[in-house]
N, C-alpha and C. Protein backbone atom coordinates (compact mmCIF):
# COMPACT_ATOMS: atom_id res chain seq x y z
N UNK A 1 126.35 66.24 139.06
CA UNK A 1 126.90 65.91 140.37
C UNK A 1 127.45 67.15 141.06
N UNK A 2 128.51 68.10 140.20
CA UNK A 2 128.65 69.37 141.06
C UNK A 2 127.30 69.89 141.45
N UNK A 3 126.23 70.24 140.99
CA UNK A 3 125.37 70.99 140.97
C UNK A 3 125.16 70.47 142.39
N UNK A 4 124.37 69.25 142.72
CA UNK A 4 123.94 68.43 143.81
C UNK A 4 125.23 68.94 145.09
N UNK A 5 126.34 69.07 145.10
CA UNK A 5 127.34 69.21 145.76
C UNK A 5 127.56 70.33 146.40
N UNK A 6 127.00 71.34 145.02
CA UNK A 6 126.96 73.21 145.51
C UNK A 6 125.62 72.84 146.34
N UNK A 7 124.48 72.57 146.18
CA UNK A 7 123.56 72.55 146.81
C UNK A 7 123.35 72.24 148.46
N UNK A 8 124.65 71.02 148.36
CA UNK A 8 124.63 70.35 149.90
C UNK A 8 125.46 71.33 150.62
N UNK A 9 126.65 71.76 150.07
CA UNK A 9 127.61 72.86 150.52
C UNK A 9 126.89 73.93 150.79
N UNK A 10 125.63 74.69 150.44
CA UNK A 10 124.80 75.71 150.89
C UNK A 10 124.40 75.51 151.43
N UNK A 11 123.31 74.52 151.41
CA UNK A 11 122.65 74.43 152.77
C UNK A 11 123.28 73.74 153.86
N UNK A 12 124.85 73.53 153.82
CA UNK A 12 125.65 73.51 155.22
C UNK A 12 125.71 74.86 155.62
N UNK A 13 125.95 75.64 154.86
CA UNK A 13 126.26 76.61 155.03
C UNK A 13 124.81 78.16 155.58
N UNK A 14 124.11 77.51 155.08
CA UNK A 14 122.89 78.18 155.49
C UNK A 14 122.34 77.35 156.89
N UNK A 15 122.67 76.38 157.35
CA UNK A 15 122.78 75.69 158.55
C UNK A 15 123.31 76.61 159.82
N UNK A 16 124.76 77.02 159.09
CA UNK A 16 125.77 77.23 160.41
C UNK A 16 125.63 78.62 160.15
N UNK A 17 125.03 79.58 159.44
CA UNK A 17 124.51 80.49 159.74
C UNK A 17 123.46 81.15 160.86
N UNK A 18 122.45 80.17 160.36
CA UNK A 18 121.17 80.46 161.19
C UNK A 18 121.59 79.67 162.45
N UNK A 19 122.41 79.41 163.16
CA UNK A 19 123.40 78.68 164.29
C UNK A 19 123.59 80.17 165.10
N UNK A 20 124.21 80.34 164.07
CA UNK A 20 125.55 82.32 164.33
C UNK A 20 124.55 83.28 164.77
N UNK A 21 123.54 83.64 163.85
CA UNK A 21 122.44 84.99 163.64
C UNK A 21 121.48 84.35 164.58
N UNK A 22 121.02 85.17 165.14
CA UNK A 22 120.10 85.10 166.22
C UNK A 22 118.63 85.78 165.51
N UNK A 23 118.97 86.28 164.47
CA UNK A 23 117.70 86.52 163.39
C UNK A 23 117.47 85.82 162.12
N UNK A 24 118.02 84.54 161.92
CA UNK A 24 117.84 84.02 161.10
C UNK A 24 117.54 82.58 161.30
N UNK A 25 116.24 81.48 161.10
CA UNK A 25 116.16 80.22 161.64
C UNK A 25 115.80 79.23 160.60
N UNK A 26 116.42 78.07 160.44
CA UNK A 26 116.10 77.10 159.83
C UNK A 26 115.43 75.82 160.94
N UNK A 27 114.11 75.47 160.18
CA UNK A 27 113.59 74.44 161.12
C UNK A 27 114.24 73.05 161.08
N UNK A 28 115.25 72.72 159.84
CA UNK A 28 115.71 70.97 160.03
C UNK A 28 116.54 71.30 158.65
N UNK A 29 117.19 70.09 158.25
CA UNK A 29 118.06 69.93 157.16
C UNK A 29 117.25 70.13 155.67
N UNK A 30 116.03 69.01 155.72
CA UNK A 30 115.67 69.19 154.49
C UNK A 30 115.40 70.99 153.76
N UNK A 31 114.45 71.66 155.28
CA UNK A 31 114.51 73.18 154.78
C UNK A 31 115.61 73.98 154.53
N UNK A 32 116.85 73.41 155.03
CA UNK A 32 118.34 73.93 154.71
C UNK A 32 118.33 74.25 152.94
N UNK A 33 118.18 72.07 153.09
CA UNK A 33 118.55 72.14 151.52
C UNK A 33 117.32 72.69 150.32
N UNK A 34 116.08 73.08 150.80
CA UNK A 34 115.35 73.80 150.32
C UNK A 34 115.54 75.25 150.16
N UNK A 35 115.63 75.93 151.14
CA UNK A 35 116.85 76.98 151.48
C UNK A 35 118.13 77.56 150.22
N UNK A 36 118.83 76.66 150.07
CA UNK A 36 119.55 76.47 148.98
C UNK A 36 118.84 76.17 147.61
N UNK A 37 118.15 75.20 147.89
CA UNK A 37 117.74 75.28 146.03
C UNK A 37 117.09 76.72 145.73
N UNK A 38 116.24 77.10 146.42
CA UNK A 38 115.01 78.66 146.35
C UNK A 38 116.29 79.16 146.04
N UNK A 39 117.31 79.81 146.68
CA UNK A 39 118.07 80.81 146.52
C UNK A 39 118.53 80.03 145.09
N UNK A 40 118.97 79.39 144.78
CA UNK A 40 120.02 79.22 143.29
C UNK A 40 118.40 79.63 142.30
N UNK A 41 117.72 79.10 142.50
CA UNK A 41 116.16 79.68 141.43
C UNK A 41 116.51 80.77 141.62
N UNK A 42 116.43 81.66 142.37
CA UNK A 42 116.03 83.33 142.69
C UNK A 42 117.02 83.89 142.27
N UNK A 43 118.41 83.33 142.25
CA UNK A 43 119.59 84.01 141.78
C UNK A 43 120.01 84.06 140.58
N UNK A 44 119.22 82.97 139.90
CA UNK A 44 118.97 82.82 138.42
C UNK A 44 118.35 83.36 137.45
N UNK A 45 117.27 83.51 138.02
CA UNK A 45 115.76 84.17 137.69
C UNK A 45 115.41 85.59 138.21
N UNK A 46 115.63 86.19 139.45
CA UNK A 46 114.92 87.26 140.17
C UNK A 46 116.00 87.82 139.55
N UNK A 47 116.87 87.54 140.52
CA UNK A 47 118.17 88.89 140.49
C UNK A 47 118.71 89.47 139.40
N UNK A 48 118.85 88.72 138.19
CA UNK A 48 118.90 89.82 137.02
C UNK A 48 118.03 90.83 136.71
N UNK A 49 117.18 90.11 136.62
CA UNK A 49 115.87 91.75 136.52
C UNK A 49 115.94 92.65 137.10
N UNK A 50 116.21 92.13 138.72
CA UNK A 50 116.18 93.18 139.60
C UNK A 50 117.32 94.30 139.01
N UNK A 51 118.98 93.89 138.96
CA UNK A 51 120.24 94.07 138.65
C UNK A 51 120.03 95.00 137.33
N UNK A 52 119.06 94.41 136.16
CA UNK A 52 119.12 95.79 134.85
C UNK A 52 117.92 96.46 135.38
N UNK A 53 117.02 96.16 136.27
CA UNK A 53 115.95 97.37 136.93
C UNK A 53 116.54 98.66 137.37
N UNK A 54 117.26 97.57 138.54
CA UNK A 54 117.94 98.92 139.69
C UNK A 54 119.34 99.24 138.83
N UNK A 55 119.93 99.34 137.89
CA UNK A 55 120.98 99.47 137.03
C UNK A 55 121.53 100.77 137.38
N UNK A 56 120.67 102.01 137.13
CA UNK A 56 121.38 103.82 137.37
C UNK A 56 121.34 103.64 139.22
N UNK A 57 120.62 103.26 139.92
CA UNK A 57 120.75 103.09 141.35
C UNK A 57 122.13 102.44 141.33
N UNK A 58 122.51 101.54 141.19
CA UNK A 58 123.84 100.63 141.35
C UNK A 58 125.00 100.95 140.77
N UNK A 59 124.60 101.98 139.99
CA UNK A 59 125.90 102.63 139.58
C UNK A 59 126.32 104.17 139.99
N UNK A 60 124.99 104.41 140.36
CA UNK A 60 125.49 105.74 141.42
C UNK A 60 125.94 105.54 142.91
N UNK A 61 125.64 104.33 143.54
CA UNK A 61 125.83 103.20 144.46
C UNK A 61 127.03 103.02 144.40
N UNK A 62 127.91 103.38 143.41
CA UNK A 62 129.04 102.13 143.07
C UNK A 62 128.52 100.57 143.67
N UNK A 63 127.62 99.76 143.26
CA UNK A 63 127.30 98.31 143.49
C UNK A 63 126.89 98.47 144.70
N UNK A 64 127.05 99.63 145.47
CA UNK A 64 126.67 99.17 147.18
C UNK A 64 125.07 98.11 147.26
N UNK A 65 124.20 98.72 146.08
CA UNK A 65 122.48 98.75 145.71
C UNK A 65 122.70 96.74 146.00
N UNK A 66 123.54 96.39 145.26
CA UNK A 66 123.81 94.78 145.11
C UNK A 66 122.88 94.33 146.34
N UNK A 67 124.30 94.77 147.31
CA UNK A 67 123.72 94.35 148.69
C UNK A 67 122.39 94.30 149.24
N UNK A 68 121.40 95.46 149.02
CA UNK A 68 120.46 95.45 149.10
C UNK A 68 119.38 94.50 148.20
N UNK A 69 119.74 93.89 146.88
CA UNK A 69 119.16 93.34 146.39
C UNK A 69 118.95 91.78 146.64
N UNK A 70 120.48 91.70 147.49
CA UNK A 70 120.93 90.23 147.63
C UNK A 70 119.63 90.13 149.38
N UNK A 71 119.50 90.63 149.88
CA UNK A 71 118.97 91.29 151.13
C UNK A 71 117.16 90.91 150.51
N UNK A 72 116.84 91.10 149.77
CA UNK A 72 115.69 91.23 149.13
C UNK A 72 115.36 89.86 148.75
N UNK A 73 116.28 89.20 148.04
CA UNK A 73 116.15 87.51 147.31
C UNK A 73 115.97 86.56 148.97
N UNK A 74 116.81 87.01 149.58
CA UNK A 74 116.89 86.35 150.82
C UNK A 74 115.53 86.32 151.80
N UNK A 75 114.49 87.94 151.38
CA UNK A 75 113.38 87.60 152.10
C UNK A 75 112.21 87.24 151.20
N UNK A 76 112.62 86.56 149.73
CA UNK A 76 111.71 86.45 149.19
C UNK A 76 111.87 85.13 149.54
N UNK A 77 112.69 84.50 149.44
CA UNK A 77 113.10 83.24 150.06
C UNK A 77 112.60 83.20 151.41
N UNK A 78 112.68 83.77 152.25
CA UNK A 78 111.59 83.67 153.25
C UNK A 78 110.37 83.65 153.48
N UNK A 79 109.98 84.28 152.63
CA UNK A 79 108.40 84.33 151.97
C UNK A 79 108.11 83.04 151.54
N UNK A 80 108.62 82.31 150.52
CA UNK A 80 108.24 81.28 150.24
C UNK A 80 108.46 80.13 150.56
N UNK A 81 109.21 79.83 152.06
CA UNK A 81 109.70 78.42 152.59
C UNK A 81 109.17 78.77 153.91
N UNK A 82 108.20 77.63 154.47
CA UNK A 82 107.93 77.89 155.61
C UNK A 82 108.88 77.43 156.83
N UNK A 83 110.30 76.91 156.70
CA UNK A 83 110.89 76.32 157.95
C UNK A 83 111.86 76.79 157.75
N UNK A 84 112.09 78.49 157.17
CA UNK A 84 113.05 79.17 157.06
C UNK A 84 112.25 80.95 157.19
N UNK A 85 113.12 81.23 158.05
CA UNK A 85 112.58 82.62 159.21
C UNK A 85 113.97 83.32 159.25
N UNK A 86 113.38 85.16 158.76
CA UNK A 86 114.59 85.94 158.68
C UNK A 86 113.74 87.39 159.40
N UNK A 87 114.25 87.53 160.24
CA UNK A 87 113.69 88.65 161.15
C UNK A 87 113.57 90.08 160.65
N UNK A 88 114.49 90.17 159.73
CA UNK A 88 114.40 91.65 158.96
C UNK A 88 115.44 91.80 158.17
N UNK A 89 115.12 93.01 157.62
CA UNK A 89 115.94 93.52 156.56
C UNK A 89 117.65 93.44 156.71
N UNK A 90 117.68 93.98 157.76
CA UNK A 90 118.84 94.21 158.63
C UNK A 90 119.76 92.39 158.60
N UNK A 91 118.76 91.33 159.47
CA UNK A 91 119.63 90.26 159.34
C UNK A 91 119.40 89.58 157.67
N UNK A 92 118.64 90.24 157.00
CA UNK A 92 118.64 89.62 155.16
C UNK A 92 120.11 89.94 154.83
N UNK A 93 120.15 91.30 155.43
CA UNK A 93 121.53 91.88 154.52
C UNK A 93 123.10 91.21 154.84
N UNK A 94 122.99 90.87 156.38
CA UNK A 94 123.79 89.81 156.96
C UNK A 94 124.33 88.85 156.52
N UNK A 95 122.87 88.50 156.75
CA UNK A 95 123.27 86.48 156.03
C UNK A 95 123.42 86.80 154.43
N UNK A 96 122.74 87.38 154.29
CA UNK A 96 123.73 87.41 152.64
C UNK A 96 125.10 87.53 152.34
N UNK A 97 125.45 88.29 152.89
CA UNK A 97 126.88 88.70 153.02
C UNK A 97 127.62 87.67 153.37
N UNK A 98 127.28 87.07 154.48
CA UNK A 98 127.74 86.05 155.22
C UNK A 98 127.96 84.19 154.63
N UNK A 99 126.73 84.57 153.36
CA UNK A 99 126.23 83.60 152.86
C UNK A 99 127.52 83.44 151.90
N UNK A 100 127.52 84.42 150.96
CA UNK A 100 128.61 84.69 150.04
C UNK A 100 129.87 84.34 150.62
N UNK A 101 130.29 84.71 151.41
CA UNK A 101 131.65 84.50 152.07
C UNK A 101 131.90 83.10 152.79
N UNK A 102 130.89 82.36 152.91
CA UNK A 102 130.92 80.97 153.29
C UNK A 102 130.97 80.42 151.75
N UNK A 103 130.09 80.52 151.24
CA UNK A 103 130.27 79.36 149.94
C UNK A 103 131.47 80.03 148.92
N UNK A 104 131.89 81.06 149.26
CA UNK A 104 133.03 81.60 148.56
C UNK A 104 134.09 80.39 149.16
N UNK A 105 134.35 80.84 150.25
CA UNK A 105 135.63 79.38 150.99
C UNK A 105 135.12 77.78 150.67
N UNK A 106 133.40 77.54 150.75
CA UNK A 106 133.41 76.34 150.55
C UNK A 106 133.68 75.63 149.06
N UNK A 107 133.26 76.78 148.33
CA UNK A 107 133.79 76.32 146.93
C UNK A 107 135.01 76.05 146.65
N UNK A 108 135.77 77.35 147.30
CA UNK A 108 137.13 77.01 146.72
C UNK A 108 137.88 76.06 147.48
N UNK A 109 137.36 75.25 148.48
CA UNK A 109 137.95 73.97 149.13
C UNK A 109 137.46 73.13 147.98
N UNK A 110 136.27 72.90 147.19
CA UNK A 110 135.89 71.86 146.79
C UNK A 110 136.58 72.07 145.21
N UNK A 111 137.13 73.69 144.55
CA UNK A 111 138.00 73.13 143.44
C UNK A 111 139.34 72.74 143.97
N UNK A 112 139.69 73.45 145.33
CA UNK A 112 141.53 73.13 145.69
C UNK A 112 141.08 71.19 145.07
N UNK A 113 140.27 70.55 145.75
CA UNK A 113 139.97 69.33 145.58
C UNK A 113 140.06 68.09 144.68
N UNK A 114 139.26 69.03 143.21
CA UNK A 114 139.62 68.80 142.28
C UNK A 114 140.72 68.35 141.35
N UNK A 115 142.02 69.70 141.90
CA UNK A 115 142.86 69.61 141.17
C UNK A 115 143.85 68.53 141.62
């Protein structure tokens, strides 16, 4: 049930993004919540590899490299959903950022909740 919950909370959140960014578009809800599932796969699966790949980059980076990687999942995710459109590198790196910092607050409304 959390899982289903993080999922709906992202793709609100990947909603009111592509709202904000004028380079980033979702065609309807269901691709929202498609949107969201691709990214939790990719963040599961891609991004470690990428993370011990690019490892001496990210640490001469001090982590800046992250960003760029998170930037990368986001247009692979574009690549593979057709009712989700990210104009470039530039708004990948955005909405990532942006992405994080939304489900950062939406989570922690949904443990304040909990307790």
């Amino acid at each position: 049930m959390k899982f289903i919950l993080k999922m709906i909370l992202s793709a609100v959140a990947v909603l009111v993004l592509a709202e904000i960014l004028p380079g980033v578009g979702v065609d309807s809800y269901v691709s929202a919540l498609i949107v969201a599932f691709v990214l939790a796969i990719l963040n599961a699966v891609v991004k470690p590899i990428l993370v011990i790949l690019t490892l001496p980059v990210t640490v001469v980076t001090l982590g800046l490299f992250l960003l760029v990687i998170n930037a990368a999942i986001i247009l692979l995710a574009d690549y593979f959903i057709s009712g989700f459109s990210v104009s470039g590198w530039l708004w990948a790196l955005i909405f990532s950022v942006l992405l994080s910092v939304f489900q950062s607050i939406l989570y922690s409304i949904l443990k304040k909740d909990k307790k």
